[in-house]
C-alpha atoms as a PDB file:
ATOM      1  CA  UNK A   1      78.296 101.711 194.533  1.00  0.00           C
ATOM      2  CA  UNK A   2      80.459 104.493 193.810  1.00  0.00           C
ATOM      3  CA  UNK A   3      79.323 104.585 190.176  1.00  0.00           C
ATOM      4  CA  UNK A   4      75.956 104.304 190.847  1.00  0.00           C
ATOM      5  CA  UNK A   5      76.219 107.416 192.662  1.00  0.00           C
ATOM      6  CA  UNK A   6      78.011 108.862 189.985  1.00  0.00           C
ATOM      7  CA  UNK A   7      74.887 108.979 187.671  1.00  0.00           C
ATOM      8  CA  UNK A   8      73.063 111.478 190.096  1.00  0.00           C
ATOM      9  CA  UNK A   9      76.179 113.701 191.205  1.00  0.00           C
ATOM     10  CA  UNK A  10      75.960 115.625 188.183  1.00  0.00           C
ATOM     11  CA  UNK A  11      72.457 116.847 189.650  1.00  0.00           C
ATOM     12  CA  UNK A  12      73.781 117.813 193.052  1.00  0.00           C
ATOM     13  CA  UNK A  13      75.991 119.968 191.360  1.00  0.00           C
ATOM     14  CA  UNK A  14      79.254 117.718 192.105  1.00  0.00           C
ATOM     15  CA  UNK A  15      81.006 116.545 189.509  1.00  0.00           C
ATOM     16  CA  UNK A  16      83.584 113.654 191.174  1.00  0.00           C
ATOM     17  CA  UNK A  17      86.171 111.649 189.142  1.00  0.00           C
ATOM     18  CA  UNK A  18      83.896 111.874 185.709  1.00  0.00           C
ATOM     19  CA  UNK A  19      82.815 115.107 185.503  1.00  0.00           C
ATOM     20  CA  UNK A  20      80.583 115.978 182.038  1.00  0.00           C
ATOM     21  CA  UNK A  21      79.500 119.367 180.455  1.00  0.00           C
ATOM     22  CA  UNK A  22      78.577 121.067 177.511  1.00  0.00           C
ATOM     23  CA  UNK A  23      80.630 123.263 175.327  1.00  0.00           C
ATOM     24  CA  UNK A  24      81.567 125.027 172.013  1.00  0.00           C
ATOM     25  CA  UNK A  25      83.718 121.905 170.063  1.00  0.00           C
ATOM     26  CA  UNK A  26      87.278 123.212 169.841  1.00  0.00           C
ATOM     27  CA  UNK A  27      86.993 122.278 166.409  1.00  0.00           C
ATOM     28  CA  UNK A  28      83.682 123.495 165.661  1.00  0.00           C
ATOM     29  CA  UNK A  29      83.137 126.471 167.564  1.00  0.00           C
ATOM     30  CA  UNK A  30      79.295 126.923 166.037  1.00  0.00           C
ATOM     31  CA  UNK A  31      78.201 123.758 167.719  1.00  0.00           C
ATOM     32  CA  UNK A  32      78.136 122.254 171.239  1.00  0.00           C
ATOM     33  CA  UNK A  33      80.075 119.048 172.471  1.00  0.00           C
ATOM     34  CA  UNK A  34      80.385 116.752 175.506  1.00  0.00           C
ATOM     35  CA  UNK A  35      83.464 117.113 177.270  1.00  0.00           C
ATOM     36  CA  UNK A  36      84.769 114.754 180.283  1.00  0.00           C
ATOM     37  CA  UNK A  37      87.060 116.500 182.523  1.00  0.00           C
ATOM     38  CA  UNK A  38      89.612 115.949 185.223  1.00  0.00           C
ATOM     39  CA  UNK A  39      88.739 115.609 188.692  1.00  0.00           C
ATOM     40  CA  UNK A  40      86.677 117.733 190.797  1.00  0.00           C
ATOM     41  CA  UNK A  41      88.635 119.192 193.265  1.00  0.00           C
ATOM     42  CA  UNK A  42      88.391 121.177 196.757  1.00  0.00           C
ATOM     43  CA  UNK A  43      91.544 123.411 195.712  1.00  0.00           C
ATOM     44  CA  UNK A  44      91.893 125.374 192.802  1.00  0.00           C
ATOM     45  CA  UNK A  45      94.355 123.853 191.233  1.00  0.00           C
ATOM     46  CA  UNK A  46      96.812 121.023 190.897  1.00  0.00           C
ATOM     47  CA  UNK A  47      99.774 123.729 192.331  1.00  0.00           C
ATOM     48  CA  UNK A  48      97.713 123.690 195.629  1.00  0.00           C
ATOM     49  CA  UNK A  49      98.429 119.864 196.514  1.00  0.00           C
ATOM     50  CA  UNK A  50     101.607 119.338 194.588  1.00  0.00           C
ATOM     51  CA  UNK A  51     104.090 122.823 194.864  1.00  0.00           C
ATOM     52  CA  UNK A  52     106.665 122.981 197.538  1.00  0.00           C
ATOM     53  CA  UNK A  53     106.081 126.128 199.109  1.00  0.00           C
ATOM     54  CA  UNK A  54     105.434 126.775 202.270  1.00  0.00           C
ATOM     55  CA  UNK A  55     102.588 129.491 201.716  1.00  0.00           C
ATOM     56  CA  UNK A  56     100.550 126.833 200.645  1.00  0.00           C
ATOM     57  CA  UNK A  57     100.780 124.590 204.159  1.00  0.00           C
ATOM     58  CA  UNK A  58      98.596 126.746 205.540  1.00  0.00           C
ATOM     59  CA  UNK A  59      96.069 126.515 202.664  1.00  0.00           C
ATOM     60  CA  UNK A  60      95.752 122.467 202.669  1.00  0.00           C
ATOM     61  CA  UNK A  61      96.153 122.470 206.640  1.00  0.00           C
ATOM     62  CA  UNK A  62      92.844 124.636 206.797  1.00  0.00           C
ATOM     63  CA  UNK A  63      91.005 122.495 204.397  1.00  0.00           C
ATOM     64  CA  UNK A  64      91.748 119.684 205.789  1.00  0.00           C
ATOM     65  CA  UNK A  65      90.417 120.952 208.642  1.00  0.00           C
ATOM     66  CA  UNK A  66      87.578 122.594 207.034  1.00  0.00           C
ATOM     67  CA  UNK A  67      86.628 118.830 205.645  1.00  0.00           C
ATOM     68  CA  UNK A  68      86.576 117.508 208.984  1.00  0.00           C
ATOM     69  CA  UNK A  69      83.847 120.135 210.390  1.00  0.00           C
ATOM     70  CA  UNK A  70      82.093 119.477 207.329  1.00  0.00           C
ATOM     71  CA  UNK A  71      82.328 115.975 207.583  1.00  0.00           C
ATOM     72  CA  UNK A  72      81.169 115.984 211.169  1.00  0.00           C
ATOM     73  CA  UNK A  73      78.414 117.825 210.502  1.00  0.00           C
ATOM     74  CA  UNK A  74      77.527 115.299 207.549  1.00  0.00           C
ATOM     75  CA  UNK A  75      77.377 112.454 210.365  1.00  0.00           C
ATOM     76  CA  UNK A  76      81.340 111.373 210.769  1.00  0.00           C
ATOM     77  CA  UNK A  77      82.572 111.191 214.438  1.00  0.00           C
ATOM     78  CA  UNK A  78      84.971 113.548 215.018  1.00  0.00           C
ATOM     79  CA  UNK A  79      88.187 111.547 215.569  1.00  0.00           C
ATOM     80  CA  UNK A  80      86.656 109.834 211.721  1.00  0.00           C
ATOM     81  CA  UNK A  81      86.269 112.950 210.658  1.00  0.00           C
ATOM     82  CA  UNK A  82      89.693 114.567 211.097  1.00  0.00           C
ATOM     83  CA  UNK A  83      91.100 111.191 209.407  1.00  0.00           C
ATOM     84  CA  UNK A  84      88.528 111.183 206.464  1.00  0.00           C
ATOM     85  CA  UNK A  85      88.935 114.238 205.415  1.00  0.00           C
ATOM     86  CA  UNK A  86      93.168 113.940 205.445  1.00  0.00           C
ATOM     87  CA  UNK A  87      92.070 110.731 203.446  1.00  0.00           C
ATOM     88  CA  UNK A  88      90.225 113.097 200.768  1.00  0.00           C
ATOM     89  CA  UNK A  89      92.800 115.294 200.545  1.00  0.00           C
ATOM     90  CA  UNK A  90      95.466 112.532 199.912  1.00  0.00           C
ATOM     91  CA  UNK A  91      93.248 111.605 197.274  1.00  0.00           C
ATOM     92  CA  UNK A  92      92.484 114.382 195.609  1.00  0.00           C
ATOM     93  CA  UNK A  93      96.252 114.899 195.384  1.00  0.00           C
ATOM     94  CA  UNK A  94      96.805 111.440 193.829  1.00  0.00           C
ATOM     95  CA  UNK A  95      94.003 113.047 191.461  1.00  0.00           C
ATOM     96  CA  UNK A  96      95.766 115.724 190.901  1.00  0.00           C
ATOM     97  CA  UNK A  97      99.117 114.901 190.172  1.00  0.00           C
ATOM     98  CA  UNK A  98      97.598 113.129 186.877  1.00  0.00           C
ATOM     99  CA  UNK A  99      96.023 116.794 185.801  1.00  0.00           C
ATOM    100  CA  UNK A 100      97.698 118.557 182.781  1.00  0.00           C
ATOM    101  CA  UNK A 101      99.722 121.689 183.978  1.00  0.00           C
ATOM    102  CA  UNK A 102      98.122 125.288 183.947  1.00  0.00           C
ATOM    103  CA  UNK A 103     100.681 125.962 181.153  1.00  0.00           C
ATOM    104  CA  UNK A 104      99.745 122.731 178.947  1.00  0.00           C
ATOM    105  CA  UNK A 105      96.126 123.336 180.046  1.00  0.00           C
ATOM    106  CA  UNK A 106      96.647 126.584 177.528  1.00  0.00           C
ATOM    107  CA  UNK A 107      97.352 124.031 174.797  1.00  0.00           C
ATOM    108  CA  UNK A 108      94.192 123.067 173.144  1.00  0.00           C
ATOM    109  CA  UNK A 109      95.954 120.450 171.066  1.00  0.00           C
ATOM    110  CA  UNK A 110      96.071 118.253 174.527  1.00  0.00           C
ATOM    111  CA  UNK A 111      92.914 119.145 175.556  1.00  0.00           C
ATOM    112  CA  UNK A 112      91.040 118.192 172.326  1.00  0.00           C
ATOM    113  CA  UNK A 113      90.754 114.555 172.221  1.00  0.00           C
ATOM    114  CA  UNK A 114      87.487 112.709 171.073  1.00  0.00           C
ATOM    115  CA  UNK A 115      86.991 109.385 171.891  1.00  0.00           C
ATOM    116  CA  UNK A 116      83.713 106.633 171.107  1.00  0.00           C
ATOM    117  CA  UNK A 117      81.977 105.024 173.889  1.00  0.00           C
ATOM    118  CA  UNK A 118      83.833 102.353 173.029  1.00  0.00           C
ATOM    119  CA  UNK A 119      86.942 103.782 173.394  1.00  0.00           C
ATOM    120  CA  UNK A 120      86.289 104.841 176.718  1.00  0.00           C
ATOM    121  CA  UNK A 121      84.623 101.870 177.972  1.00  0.00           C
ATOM    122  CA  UNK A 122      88.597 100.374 176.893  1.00  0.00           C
ATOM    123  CA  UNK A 123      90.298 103.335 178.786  1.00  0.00           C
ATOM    124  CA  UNK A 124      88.040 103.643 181.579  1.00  0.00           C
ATOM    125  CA  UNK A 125      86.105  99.953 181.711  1.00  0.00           C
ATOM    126  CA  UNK A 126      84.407 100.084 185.129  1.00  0.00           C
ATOM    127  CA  UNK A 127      81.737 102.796 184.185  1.00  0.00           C
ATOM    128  CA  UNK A 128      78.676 101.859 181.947  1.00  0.00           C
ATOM    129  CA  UNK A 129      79.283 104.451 179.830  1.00  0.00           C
ATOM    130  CA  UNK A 130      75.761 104.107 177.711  1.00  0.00           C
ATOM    131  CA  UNK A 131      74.046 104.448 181.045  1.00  0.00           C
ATOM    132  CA  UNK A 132      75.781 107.397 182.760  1.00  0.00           C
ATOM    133  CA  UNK A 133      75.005 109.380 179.710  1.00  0.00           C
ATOM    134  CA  UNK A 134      71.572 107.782 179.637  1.00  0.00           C
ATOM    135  CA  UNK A 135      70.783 108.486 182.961  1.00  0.00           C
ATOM    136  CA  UNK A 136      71.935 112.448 182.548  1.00  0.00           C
ATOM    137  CA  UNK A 137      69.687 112.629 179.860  1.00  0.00           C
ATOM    138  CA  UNK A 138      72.391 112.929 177.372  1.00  0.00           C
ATOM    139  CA  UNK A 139      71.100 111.023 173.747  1.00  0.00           C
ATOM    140  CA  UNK A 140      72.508 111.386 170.473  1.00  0.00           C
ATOM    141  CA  UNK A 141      76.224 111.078 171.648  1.00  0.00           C
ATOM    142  CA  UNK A 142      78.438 109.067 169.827  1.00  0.00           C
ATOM    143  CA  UNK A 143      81.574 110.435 171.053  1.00  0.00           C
ATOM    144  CA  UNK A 144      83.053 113.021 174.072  1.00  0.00           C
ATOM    145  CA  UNK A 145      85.701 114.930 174.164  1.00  0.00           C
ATOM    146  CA  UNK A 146      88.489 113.599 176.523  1.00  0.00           C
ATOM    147  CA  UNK A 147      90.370 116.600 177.632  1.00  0.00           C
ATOM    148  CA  UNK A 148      92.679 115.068 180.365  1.00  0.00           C
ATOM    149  CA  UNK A 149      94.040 111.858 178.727  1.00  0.00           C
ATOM    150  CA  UNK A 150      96.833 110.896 181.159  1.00  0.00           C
ATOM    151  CA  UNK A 151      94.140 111.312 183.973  1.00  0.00           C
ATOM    152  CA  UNK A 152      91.565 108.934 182.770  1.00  0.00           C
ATOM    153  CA  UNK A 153      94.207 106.345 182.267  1.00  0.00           C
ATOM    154  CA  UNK A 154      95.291 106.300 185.454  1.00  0.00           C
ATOM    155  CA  UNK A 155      92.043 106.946 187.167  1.00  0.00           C
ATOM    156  CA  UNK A 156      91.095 102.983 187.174  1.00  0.00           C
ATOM    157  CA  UNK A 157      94.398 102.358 189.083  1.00  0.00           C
ATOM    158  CA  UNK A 158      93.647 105.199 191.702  1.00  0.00           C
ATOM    159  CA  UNK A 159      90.352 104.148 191.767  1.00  0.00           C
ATOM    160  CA  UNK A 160      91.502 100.189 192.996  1.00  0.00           C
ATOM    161  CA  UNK A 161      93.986 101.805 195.618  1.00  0.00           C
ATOM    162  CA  UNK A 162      91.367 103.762 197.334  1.00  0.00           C
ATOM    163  CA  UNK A 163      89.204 102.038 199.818  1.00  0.00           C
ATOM    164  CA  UNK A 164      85.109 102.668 199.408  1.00  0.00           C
ATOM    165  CA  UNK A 165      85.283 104.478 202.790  1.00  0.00           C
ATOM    166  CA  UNK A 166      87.700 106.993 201.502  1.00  0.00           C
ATOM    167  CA  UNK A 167      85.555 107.314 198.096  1.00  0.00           C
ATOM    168  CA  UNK A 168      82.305 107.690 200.209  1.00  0.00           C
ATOM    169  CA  UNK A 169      83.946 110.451 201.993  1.00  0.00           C
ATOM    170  CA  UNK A 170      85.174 112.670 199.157  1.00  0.00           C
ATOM    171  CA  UNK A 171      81.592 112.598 197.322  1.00  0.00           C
ATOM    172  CA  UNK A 172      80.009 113.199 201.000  1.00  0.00           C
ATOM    173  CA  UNK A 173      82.589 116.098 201.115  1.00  0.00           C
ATOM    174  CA  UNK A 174      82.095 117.649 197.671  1.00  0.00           C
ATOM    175  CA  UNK A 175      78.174 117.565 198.310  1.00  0.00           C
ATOM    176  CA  UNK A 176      77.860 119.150 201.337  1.00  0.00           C
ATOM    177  CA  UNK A 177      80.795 121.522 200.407  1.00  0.00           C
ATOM    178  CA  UNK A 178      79.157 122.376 197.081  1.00  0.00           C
ATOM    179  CA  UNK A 179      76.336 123.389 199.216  1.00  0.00           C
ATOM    180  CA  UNK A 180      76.968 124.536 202.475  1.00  0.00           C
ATOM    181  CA  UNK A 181      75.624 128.050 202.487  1.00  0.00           C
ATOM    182  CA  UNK A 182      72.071 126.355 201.613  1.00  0.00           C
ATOM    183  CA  UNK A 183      72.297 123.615 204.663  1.00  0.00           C
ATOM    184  CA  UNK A 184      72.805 125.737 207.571  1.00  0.00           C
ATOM    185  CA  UNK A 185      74.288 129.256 208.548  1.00  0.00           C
ATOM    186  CA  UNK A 186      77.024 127.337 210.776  1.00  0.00           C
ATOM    187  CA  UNK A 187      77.810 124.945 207.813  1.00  0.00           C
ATOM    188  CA  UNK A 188      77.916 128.394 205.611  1.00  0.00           C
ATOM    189  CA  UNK A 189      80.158 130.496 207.775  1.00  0.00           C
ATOM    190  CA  UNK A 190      82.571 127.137 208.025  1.00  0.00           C
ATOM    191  CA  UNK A 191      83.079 127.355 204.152  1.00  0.00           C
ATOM    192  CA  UNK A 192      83.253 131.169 204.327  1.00  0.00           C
ATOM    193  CA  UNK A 193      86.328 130.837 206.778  1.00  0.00           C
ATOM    194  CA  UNK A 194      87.936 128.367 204.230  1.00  0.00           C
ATOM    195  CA  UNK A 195      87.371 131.143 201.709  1.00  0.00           C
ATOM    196  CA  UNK A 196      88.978 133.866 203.588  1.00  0.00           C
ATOM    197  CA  UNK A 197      91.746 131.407 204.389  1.00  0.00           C
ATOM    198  CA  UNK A 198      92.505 130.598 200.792  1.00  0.00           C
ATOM    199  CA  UNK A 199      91.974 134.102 199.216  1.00  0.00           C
ATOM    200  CA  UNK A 200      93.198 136.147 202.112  1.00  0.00           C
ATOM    201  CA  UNK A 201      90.356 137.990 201.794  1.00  0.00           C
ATOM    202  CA  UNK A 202      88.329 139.804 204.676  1.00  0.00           C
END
């Protein structure tokens, strides 16, 4: 199940739909907090999948196409391949579009939003809450801070729209992504090229 993988994606260094960390509480800057975050993505930013400008075609054509070699590499069929990965990036932009802006991300006032585990288990009912944090070793918590709101409410309705295979692909995607210069030189040089594709740099 897609949650159940959840609970050990934090370890492969992915961090999905639900991703968790550590740091100084906006209110509190002498202590530590949990914060959940917005979606992991494969482009930087929300402007990549979302701004109409045609310098940016390029950029999501060659990661879509970057997916697919990844993807096929990870076990997919080619012709599966090509349409997983266009069904990640779809995705991802559905993710996306529910992220704050880079100008109201500079607002901490929206980004500073505890919540209880019950809370979230209202907002967000289809993850055990208790046992994600259980099973990252996380104890003690009463309460995380939320810092996209708007995205975790409409993460359970993306979530029903978007059929296990397409799910299964964007974690199998973000692992071997996160990781590809570890897995193989070809796999390595294949993120590289995305890289110099989305920088511009040689």
């Amino acid at each position: 199940a897609y949650h159940d993988y959840l609970e050990r994606a934090a370890f492969d260094g992915v961090g999905a739909t639900l991703p968790l960390g550590v740091l100084p509480d906006l209110n509190e800057s002498t202590t530590n907090a949990l914060y959940l975050g917005g979606p992991s993505l494969g482009l930087p930013n929300r402007d990549y999948y979302l701004e109409d400008d045609s310098s940016l075609v390029a950029v999501r054509d060659a990661y879509v196409a970057t997916g697919a070699a990844l993807l096929a590499a990870a076990g997919y069929a080619p012709y599966d391949a090509e349409a997983a990965a266009q069904a990640v990036y779809d995705l991802e932009k559905a993710l996306a579009a529910e992220t704050l802006t880079r100008a109201q991300q500079q607002d901490f006032s929206l980004l500073n939003n505890p919540m209880t585990l019950d809370e979230l288990a209202t907002v967000y009912p289809d993850m055990d809450w208790p046992r994600y944090l259980q099973s990252l070793g996380v104890t003690g918590i009463d309460q995380v801070i939320v810092s996209e709101t708007s995205y975790l409410e409409a993460l359970p309705g993306i979530m029903a729209a978007t059929p296990v295979e397409t799910l299964r692909a964007y974690l199998t995607l973000s692992l071997v992504s996160t990781w590809a210069e570890a897995l193989s030189d070809d796999l390595g040089e294949t993120e590289f090229a995305f890289s110099q594709a989305l920088t511009g740099l040689e």
